[in-house]
N, C-alpha and C. Protein backbone atom coordinates (compact mmCIF):
# COMPACT_ATOMS: atom_id res chain seq x y z
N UNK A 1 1.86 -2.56 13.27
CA UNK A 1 0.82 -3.04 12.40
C UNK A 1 1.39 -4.19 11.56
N UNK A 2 0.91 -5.30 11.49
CA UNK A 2 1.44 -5.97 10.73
C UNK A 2 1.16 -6.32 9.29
N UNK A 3 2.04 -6.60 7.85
CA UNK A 3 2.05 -6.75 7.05
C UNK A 3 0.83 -7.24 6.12
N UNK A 4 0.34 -6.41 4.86
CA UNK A 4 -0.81 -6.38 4.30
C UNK A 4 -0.80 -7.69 3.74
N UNK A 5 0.29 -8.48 3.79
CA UNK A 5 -0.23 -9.98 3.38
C UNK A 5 -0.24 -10.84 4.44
N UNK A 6 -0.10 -10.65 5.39
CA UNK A 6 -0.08 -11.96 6.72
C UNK A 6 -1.28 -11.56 7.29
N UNK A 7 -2.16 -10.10 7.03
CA UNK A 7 -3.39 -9.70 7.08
C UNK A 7 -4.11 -10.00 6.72
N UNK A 8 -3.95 -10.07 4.96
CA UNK A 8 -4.81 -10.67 4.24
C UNK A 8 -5.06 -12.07 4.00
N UNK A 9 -4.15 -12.62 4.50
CA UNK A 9 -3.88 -14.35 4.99
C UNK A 9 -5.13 -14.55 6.45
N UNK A 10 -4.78 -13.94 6.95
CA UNK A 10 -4.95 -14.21 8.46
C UNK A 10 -7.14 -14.03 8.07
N UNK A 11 -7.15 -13.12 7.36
CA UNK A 11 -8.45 -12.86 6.94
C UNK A 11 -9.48 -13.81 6.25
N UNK A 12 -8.76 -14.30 4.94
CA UNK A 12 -8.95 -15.42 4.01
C UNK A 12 -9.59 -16.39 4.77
N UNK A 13 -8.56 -17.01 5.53
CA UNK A 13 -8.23 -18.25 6.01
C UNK A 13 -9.50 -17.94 7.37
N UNK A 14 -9.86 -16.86 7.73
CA UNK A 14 -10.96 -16.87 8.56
C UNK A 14 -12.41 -17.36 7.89
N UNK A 15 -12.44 -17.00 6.33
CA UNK A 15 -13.39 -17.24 5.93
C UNK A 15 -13.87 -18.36 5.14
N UNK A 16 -12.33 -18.98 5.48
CA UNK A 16 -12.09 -20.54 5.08
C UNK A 16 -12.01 -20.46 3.39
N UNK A 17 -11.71 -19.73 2.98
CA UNK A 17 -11.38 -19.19 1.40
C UNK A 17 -9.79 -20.05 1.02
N UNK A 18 -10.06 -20.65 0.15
CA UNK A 18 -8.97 -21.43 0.08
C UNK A 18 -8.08 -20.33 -0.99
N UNK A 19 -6.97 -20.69 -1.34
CA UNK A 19 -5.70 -19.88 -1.53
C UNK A 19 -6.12 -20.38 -3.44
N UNK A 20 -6.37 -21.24 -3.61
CA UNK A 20 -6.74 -21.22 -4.99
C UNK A 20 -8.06 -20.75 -5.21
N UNK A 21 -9.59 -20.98 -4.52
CA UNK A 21 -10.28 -20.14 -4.89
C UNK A 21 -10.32 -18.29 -5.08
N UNK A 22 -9.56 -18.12 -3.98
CA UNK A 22 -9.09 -16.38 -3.85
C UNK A 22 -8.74 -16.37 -5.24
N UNK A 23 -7.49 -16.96 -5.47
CA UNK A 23 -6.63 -16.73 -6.69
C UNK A 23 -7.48 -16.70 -8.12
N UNK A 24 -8.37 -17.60 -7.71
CA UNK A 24 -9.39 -17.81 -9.31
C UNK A 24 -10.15 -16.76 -9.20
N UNK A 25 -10.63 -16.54 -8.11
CA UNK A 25 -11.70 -15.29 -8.14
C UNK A 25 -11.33 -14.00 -8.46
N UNK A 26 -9.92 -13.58 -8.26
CA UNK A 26 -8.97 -12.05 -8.79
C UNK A 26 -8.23 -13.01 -10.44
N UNK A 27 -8.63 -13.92 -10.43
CA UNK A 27 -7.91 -13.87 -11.43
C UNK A 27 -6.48 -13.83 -12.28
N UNK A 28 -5.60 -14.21 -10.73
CA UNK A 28 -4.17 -14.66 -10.24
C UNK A 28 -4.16 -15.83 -10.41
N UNK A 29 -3.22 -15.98 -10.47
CA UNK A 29 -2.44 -17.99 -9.96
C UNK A 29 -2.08 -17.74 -8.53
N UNK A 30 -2.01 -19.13 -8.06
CA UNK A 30 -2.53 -18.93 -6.34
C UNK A 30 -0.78 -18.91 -6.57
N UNK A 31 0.23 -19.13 -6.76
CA UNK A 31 1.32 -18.61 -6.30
C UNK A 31 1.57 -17.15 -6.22
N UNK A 32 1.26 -16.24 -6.80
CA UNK A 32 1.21 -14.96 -7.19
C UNK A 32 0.69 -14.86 -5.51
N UNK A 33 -0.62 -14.99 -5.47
CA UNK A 33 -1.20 -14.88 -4.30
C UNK A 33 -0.48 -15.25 -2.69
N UNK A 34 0.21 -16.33 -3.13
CA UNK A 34 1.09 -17.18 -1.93
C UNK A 34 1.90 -16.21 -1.88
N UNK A 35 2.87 -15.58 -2.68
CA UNK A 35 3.94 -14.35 -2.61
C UNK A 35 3.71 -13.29 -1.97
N UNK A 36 2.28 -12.43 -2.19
CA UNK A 36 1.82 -11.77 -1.81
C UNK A 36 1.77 -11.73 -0.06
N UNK A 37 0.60 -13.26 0.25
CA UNK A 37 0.90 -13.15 1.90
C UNK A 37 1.92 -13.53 2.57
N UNK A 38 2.52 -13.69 1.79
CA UNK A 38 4.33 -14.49 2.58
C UNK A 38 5.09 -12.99 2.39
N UNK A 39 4.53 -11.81 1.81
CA UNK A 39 5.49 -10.74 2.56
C UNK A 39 6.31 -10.71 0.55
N UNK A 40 6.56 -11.83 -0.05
CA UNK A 40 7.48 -11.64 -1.08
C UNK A 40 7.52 -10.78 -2.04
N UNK A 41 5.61 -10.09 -2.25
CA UNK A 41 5.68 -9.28 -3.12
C UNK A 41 4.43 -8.23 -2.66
N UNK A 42 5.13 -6.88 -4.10
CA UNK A 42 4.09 -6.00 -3.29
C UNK A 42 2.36 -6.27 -3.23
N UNK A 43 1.92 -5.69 -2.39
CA UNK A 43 0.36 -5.79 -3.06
C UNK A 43 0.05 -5.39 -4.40
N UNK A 44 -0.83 -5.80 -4.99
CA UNK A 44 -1.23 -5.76 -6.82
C UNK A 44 -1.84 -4.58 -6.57
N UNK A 45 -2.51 -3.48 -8.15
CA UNK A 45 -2.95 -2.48 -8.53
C UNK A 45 -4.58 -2.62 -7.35
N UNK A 46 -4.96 -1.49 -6.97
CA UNK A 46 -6.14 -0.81 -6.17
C UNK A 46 -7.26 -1.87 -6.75
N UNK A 47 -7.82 -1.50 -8.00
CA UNK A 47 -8.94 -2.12 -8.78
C UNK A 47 -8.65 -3.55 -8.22
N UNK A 48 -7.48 -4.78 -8.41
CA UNK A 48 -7.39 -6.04 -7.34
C UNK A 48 -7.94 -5.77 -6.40
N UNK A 49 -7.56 -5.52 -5.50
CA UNK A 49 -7.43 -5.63 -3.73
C UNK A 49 -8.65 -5.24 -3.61
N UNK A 50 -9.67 -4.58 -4.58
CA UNK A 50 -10.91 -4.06 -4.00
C UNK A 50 -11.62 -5.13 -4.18
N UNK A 51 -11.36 -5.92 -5.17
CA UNK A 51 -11.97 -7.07 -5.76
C UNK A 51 -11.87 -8.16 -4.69
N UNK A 52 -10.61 -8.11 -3.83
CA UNK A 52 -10.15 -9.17 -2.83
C UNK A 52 -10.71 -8.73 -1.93
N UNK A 53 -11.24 -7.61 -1.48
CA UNK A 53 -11.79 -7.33 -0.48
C UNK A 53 -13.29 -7.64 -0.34
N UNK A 54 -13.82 -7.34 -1.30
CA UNK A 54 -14.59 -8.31 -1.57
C UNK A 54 -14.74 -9.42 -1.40
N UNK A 55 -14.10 -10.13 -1.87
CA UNK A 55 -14.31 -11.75 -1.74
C UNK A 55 -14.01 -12.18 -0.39
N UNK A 56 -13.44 -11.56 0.21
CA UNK A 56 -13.16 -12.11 1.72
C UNK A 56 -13.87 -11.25 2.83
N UNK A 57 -14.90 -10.47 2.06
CA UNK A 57 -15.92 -9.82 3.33
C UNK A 57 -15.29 -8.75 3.78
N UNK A 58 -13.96 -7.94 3.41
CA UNK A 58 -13.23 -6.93 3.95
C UNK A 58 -14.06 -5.63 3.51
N UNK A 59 -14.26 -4.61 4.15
CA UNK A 59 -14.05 -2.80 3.60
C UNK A 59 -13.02 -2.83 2.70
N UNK A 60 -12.96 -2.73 1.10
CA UNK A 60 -12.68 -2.36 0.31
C UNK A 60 -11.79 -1.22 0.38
N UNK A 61 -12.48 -0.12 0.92
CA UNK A 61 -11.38 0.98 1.28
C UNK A 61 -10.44 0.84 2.46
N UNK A 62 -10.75 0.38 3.47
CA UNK A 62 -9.70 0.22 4.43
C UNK A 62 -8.92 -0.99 4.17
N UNK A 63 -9.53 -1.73 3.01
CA UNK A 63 -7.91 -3.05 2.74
C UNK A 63 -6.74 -2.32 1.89
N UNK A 64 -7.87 -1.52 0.89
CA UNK A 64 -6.44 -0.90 0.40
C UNK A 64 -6.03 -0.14 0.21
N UNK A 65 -6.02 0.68 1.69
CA UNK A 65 -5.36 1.89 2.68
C UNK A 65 -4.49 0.76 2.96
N UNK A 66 -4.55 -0.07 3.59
CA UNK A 66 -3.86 -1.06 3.94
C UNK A 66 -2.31 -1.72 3.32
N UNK A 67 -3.05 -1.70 1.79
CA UNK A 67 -2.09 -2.06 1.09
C UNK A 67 -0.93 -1.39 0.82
N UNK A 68 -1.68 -0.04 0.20
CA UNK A 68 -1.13 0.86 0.04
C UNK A 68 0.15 1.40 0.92
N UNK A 69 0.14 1.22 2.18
CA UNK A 69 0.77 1.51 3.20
C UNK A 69 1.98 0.79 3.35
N UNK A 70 1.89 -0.81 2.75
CA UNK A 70 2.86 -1.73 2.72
C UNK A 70 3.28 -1.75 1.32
N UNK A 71 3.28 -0.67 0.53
CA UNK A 71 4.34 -0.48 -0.65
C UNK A 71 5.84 -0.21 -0.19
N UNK A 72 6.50 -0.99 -0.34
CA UNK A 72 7.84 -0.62 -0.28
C UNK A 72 8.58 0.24 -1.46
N UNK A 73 8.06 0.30 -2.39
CA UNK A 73 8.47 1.62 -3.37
C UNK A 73 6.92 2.07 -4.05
N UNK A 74 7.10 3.35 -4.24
CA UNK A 74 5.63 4.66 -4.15
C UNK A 74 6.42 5.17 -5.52
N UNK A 75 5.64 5.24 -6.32
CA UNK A 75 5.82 6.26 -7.91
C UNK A 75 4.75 7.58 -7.38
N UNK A 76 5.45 8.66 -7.43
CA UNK A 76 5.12 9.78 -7.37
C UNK A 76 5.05 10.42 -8.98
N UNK A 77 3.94 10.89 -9.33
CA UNK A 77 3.73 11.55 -10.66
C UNK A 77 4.46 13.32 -10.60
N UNK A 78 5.29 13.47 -11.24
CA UNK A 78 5.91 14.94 -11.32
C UNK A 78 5.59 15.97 -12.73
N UNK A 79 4.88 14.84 -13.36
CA UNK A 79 4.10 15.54 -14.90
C UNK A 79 5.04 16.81 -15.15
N UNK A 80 5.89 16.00 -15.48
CA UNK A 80 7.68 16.83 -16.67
C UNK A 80 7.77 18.20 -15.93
N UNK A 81 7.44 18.40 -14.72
CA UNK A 81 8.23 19.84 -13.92
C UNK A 81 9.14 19.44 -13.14
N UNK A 82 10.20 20.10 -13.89
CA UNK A 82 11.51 20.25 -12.74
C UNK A 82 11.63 20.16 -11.47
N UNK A 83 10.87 21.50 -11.22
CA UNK A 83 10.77 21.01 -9.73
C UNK A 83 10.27 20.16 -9.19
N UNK A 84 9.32 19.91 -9.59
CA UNK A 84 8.31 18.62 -8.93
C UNK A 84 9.52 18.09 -8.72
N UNK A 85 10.32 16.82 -9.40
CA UNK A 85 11.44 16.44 -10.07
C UNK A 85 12.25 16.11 -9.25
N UNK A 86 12.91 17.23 -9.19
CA UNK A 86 13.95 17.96 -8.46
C UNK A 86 13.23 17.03 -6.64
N UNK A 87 12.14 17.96 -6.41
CA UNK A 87 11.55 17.52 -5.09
C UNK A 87 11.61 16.54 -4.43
N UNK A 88 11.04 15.61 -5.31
CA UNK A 88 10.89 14.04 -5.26
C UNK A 88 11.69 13.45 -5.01
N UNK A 89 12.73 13.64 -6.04
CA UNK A 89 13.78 13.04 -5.81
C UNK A 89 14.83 13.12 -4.44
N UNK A 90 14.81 14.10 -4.21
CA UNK A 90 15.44 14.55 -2.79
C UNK A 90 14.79 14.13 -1.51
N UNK A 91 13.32 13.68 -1.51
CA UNK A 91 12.77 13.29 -0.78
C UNK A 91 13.01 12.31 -0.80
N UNK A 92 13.13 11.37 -1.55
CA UNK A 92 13.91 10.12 -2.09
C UNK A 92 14.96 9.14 -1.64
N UNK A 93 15.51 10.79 -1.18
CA UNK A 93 16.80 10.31 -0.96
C UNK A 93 17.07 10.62 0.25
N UNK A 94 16.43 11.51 0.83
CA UNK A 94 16.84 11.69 2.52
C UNK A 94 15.54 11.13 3.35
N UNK A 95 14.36 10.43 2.94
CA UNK A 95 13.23 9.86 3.86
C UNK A 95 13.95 8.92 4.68
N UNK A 96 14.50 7.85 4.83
CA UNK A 96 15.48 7.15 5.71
C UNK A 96 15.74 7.81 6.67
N UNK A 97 16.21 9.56 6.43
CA UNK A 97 17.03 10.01 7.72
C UNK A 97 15.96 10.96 8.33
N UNK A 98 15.01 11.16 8.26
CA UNK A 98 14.10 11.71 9.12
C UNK A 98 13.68 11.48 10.32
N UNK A 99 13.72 12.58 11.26
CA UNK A 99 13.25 11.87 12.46
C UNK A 99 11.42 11.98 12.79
N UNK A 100 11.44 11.35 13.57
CA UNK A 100 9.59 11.48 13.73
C UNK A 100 9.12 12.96 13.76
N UNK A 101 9.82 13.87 14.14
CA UNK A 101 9.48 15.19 14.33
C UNK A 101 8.70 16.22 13.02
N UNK A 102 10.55 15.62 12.21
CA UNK A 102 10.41 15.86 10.73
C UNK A 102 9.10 15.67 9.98
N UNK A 103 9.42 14.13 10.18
CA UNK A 103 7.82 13.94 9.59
C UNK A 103 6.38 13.65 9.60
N UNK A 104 6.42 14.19 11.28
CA UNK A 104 5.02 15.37 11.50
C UNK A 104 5.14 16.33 10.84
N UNK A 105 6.02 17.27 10.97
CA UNK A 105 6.00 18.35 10.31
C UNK A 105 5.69 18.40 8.78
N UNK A 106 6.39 17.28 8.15
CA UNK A 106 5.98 17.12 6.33
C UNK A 106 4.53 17.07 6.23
N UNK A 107 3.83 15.90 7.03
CA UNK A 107 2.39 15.40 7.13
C UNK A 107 1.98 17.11 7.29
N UNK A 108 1.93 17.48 8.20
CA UNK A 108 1.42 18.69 8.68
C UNK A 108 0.73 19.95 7.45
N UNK A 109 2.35 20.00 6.92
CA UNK A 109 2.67 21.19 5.65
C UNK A 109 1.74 20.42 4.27
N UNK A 110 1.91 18.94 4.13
CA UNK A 110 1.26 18.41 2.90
C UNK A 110 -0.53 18.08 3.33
N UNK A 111 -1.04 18.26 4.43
CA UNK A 111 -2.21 18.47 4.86
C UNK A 111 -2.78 19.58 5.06
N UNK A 112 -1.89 20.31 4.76
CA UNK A 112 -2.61 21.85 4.41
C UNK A 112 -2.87 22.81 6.50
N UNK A 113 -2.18 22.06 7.18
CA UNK A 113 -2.50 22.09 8.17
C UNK A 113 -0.93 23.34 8.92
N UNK A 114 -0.59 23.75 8.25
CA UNK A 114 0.77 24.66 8.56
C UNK A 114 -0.22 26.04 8.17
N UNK A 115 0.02 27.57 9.10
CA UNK A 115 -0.33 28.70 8.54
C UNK A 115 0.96 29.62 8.86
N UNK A 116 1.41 29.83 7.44
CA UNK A 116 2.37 30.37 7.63
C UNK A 116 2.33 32.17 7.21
N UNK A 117 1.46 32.35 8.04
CA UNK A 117 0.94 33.97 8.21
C UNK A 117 1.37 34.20 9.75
């Protein structure tokens, strides 16, 4: 799949949306925006991208599923429990070494889709 800004480039530029009107219309500076589809930075907060999806004729929800997906760092909320904490962090730290198997199996257990009866 390729990258939520060479997507959102590739999209724009279909609708002949120039890189400074986009930018005026979210309310960015078109460099901000240029960063974005050149891969340099992450995609901006949900409430944006819905707004950009918009403006370029996209599904709103599937742009930013989209985006979302091309976060290279994810804040997980652990609301001050240890374990949570504890969890996260370890996940943290060994997601790199997972193999595809593994994480079917995570998807699986965090989809409620494991019965362990």
């Amino acid at each position: 799949m390729e990258r939520f800004g060479e997507y959102a480039r590739v999209k724009r530029e279909k609708q002949r949306i120039s890189l400074r009107s986009l930018a005026g219309s979210l309310g960015l500076s078109a460099p901000y925006v240029s960063d974005i589809e050149r891969g340099n930075r992450n995609p901006p907060e949900r409430k944006t991208i819905v707004e950009w999806a918009k403006v370029i004729g996209e599904d709103p929800d599937m742009f930013a599923r989209r985006a979302e997906l091309d976060r290279r760092i994810v804040e997980v909320p652990v609301n001050y429990n240890p374990a949570n904490t504890e969890l996260a962090q370890m996940f943290a730290r060994t997601i790199d070494g997972l193999t595809d198997t593994q994480r079917d199996q995570l998807k699986k257990i965090m989809e409620g889709k494991v019965n362990y009866e």
